[in-house]
N, C-alpha and C. Protein backbone atom coordinates (compact mmCIF):
# COMPACT_ATOMS: atom_id res chain seq x y z
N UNK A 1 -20.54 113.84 -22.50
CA UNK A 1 -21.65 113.65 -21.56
C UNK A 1 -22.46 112.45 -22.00
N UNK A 2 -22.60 111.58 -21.39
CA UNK A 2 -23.08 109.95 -21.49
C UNK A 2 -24.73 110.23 -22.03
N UNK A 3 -24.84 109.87 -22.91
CA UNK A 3 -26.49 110.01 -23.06
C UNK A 3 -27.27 111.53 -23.53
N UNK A 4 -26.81 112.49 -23.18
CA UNK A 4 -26.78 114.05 -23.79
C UNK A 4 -27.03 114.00 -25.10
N UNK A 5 -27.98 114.66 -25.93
CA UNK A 5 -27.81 114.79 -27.32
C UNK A 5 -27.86 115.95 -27.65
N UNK A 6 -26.35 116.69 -28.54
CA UNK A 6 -26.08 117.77 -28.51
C UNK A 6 -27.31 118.78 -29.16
N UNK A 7 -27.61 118.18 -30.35
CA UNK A 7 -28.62 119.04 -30.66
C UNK A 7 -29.55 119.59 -30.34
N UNK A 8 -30.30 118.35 -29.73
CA UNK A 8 -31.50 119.00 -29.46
C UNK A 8 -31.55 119.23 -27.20
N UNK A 9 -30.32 118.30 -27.13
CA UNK A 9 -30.28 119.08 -25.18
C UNK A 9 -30.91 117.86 -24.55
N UNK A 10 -31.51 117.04 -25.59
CA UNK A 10 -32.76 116.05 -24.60
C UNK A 10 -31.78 115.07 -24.29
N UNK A 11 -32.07 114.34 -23.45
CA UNK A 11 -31.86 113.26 -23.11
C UNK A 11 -32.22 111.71 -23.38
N UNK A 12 -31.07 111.08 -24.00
CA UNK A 12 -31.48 109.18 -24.36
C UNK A 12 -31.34 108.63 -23.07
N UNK A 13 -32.35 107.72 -23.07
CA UNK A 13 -32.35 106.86 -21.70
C UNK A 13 -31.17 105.64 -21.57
N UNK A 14 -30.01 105.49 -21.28
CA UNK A 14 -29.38 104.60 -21.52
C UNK A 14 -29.69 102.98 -21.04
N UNK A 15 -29.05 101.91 -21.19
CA UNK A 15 -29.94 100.57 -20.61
C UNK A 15 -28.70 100.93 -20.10
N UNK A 16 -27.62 101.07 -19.57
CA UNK A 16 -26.34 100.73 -18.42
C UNK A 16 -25.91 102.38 -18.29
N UNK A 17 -25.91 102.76 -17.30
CA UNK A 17 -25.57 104.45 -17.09
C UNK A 17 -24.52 104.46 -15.81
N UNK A 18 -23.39 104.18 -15.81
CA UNK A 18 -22.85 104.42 -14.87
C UNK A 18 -22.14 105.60 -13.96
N UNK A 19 -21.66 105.53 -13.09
CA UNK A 19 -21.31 106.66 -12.56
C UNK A 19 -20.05 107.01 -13.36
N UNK A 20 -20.26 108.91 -12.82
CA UNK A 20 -19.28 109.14 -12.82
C UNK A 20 -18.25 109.60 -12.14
N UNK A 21 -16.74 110.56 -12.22
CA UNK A 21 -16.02 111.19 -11.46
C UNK A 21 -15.35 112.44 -11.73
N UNK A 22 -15.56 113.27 -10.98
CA UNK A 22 -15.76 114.67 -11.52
C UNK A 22 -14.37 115.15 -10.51
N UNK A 23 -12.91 115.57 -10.76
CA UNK A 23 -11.77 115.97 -9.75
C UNK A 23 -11.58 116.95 -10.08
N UNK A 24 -11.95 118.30 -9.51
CA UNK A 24 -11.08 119.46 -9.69
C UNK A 24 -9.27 119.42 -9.22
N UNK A 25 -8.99 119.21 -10.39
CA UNK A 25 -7.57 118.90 -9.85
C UNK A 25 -6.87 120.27 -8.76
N UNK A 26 -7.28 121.43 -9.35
CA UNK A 26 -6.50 122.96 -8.31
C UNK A 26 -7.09 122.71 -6.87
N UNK A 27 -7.70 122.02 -6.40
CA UNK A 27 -8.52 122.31 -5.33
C UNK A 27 -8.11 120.77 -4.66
N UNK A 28 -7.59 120.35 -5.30
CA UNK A 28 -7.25 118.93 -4.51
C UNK A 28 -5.70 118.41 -4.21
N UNK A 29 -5.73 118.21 -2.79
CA UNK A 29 -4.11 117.87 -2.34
C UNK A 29 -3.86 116.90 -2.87
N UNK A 30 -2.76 116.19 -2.46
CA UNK A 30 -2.25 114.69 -3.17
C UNK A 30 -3.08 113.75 -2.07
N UNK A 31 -2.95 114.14 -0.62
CA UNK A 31 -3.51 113.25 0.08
C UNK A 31 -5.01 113.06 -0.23
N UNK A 32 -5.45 113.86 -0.78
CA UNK A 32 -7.07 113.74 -1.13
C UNK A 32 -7.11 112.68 -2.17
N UNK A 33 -6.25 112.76 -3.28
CA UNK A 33 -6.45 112.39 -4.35
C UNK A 33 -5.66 110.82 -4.23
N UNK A 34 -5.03 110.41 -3.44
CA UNK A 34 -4.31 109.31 -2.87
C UNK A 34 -5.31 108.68 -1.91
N UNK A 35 -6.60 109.23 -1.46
CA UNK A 35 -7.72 108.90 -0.39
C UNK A 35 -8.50 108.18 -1.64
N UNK A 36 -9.36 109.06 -2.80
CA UNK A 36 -10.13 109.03 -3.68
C UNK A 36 -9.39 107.39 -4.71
N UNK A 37 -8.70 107.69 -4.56
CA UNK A 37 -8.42 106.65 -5.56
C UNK A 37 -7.92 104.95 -4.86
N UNK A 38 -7.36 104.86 -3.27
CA UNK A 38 -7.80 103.87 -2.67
C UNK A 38 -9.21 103.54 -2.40
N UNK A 39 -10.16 104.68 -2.12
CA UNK A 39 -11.29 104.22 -1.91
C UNK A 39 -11.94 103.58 -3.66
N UNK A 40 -11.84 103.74 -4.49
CA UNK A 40 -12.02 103.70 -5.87
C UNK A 40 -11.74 101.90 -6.10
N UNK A 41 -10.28 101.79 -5.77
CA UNK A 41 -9.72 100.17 -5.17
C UNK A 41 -10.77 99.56 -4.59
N UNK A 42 -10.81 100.42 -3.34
CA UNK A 42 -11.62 99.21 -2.32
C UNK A 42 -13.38 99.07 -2.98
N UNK A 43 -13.83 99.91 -3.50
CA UNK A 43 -14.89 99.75 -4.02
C UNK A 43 -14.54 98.53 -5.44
N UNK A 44 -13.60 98.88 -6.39
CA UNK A 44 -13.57 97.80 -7.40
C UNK A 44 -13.24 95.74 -6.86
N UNK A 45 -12.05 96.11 -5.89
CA UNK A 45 -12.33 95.17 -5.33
C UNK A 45 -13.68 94.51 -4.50
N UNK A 46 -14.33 94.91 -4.26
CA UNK A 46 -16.06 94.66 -3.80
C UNK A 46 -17.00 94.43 -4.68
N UNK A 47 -16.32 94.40 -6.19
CA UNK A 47 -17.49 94.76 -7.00
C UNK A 47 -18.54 93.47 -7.26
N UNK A 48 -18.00 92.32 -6.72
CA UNK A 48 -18.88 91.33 -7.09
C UNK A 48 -20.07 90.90 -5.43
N UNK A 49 -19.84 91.99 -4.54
CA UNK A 49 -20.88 92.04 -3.58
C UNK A 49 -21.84 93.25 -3.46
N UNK A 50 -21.14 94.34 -4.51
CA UNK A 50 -22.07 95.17 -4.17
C UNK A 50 -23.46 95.33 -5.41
N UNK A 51 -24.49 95.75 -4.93
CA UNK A 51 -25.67 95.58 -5.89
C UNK A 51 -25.66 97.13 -6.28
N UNK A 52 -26.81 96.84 -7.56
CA UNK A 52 -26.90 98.28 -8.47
C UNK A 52 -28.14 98.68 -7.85
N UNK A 53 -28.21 99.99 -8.40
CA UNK A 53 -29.73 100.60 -7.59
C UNK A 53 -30.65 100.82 -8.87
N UNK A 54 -31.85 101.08 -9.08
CA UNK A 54 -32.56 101.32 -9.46
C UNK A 54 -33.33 102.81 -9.03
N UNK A 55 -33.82 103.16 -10.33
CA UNK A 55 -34.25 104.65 -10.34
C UNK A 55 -35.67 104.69 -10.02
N UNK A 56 -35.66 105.03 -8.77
CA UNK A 56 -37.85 105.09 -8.51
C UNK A 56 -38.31 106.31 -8.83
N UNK A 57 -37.62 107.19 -8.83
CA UNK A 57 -38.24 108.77 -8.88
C UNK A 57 -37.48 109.64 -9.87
N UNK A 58 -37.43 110.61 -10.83
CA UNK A 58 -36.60 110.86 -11.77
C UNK A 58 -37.08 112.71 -11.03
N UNK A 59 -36.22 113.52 -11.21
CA UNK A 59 -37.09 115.13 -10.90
C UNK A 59 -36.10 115.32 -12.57
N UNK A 60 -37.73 116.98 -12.63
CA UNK A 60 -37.39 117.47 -13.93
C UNK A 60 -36.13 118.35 -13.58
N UNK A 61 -35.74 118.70 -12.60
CA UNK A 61 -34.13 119.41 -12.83
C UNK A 61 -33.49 118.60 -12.28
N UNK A 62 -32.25 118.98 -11.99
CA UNK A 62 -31.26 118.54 -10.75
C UNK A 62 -31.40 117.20 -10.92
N UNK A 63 -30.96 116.37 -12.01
CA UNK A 63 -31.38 114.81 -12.69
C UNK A 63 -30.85 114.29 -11.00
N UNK A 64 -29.54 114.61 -11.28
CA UNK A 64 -28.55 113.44 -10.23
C UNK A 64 -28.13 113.95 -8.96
N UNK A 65 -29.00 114.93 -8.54
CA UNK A 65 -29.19 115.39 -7.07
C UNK A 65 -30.27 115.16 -6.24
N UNK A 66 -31.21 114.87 -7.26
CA UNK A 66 -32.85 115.19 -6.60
C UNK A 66 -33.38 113.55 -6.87
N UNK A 67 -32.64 112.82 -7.32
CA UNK A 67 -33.71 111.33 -7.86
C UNK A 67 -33.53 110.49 -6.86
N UNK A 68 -34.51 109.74 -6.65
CA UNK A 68 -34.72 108.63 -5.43
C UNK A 68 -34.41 107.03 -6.38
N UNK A 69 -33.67 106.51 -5.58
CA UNK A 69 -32.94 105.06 -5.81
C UNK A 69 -33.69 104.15 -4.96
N UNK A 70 -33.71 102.35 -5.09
CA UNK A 70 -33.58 101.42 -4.42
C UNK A 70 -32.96 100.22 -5.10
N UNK A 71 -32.19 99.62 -3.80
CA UNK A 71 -31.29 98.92 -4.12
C UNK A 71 -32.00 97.99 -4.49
N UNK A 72 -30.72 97.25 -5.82
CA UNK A 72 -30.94 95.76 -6.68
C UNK A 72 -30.44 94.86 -5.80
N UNK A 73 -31.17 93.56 -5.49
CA UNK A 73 -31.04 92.40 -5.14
C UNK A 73 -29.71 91.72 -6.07
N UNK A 74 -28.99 91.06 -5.26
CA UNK A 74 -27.76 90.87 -6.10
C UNK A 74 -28.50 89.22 -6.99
């Protein structure tokens, strides 16, 4: 877990935090997983147009469900 510190549970703020990808493999067809991973392509191929976001709002639970973003100027 990127940034997690086992001991004590808290959290380090990282300076580069990227996403991640989470596949339940039992629950996923081939065509899903043949979808997921062209789209994965077409996103890496884009990577020098698309911008990063920035974190405006952080909530105390639900880190990466509940936080408000705005996009970086490329």
């Amino acid at each position: 877990m990127n940034g997690i510190v086992k001991e004590t549970g808290g959290y380090i703020f990282l300076v580069l935090d990227l996403a991640g990808l989470t596949i339940l493999i039992k629950t996923c067809a081939n065509s899903q997983m043949e979808n997921t991973a062209e789209s994965i392509i077409r996103l890496y191929e884009k990577r020098d147009i698309i911008s990063g976001l920035k974190m405006t709002y952080e909530s105390e639970y639900l880190r990466f469900f509940q936080d408000r973003f705005e996009k970086l100027s490329l």
